[in-house]
N, C-alpha and C. Protein backbone atom coordinates (compact mmCIF):
# COMPACT_ATOMS: atom_id res chain seq x y z
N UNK A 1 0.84 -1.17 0.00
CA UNK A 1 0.00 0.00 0.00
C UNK A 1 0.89 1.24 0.00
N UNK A 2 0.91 2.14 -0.34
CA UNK A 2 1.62 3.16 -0.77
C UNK A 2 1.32 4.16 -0.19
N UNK A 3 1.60 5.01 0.13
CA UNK A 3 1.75 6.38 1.15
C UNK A 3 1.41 7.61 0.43
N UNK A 4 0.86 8.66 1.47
CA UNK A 4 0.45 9.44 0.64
C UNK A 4 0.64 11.07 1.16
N UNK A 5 1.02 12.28 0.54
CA UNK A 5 1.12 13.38 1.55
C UNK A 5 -0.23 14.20 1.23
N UNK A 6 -0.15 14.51 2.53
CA UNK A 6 -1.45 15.34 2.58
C UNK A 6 -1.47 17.08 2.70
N UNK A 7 -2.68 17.70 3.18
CA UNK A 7 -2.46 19.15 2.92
C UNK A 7 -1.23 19.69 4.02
N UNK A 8 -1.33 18.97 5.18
CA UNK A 8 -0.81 19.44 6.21
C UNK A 8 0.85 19.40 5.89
N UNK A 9 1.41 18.89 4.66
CA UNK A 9 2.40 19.77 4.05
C UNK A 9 3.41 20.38 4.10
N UNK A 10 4.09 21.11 4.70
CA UNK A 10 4.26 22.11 4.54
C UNK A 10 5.63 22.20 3.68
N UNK A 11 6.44 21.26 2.62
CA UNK A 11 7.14 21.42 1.70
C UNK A 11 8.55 21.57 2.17
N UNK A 12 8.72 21.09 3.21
CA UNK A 12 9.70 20.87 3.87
C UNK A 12 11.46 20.42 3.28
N UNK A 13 10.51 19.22 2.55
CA UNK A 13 11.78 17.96 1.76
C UNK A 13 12.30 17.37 2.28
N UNK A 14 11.80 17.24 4.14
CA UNK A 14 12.59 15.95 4.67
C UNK A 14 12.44 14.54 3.91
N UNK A 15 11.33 14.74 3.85
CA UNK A 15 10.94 12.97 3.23
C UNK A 15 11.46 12.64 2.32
N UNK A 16 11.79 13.24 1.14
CA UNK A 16 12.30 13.53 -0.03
C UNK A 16 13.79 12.66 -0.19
N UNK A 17 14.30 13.27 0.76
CA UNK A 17 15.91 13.11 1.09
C UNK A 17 15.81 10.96 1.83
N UNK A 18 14.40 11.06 2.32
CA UNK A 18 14.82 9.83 2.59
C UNK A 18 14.03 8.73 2.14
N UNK A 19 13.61 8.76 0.83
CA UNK A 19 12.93 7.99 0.38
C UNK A 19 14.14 7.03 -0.35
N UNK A 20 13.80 5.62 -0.20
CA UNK A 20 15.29 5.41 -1.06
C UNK A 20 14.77 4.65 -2.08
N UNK A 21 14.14 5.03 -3.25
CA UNK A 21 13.52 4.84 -4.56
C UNK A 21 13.02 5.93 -5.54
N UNK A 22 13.45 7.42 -4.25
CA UNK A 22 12.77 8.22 -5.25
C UNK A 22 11.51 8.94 -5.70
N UNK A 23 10.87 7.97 -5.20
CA UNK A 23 9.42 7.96 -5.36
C UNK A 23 8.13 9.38 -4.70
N UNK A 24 9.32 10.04 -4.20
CA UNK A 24 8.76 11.14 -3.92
C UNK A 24 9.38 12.76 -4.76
N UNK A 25 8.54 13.56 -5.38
CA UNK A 25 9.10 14.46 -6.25
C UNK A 25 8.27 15.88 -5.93
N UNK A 26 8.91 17.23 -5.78
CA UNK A 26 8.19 18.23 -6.28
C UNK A 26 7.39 18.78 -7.09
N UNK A 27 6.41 19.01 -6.95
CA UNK A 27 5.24 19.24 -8.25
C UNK A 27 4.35 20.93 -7.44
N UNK A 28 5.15 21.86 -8.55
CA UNK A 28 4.39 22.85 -8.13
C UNK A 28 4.56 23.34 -6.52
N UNK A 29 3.88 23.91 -6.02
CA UNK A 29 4.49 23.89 -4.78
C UNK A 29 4.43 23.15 -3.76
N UNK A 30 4.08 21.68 -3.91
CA UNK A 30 4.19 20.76 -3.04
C UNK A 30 5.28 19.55 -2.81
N UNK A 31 5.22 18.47 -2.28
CA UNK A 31 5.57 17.49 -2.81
C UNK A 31 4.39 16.36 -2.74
N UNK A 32 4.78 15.41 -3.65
CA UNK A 32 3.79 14.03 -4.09
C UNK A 32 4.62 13.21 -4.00
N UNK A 33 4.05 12.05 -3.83
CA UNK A 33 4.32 10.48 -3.64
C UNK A 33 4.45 9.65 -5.17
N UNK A 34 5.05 9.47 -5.52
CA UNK A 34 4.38 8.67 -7.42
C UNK A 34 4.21 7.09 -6.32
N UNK A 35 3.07 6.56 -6.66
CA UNK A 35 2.21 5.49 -5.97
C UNK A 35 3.32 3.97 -6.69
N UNK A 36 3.62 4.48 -7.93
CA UNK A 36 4.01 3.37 -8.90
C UNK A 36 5.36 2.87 -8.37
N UNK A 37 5.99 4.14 -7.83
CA UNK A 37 7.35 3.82 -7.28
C UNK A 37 7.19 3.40 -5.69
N UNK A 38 6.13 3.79 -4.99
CA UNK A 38 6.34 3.88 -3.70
C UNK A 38 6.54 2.05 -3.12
N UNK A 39 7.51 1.75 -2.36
CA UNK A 39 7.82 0.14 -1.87
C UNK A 39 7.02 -0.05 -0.98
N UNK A 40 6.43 1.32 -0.27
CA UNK A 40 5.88 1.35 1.13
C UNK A 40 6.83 0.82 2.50
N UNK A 41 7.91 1.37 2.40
CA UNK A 41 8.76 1.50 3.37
C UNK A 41 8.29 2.26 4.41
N UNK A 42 7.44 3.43 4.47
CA UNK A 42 7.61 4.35 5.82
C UNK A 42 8.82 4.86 6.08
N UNK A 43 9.67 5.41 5.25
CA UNK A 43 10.75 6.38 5.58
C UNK A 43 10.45 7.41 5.78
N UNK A 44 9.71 7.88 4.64
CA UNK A 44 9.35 9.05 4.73
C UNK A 44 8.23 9.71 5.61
N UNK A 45 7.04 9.13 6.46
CA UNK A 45 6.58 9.12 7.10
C UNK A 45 7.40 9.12 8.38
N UNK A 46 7.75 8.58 8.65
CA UNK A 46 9.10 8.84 9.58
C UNK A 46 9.83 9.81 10.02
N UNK A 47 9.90 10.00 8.70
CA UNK A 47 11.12 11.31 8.81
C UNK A 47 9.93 13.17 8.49
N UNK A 48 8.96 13.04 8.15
CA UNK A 48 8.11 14.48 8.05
C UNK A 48 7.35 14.73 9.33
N UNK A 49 8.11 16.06 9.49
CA UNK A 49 8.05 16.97 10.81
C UNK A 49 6.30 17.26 11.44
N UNK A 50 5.28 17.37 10.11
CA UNK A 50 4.25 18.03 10.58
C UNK A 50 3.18 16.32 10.28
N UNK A 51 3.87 15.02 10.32
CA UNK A 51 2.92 14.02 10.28
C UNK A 51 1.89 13.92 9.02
N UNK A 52 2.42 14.50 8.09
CA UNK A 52 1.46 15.19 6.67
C UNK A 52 1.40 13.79 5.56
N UNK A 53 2.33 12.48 6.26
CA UNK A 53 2.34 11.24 5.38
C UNK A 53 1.62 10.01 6.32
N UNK A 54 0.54 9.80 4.60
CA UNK A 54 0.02 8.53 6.00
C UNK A 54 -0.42 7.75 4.89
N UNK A 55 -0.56 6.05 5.65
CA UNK A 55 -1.13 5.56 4.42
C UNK A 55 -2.04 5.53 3.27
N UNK A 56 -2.11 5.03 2.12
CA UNK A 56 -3.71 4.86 1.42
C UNK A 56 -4.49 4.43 1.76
């Protein structure tokens, strides 16, 4: 199941840095999850400050 960020947001890029597939990218002024890449590790959930990643 793949992970997902939500409004609470705030564009930080911790997660970014620790995704280790990538699977997370800037779009506009946010960031997104690409679902296709995600392993569902929970790194990145892990690692974002305002709790803004949670499952599908």
């Amino acid at each position: 199941m793949a992970f997902k960020i939500t409004d609470a947001c705030v564009n930080c890029g911790a997660c970014e840095g620790d995704c280790p597939v990538g699977a997370i990218v800037e779009q506009g002024d946010k960031r997104v999850i690409e679902a296709d890449k995600c392993i569902s590790c929970g790194s990145c959930a892990a690692s974002c400050p305002t709790e803004a990643i949670t499952e599908e």
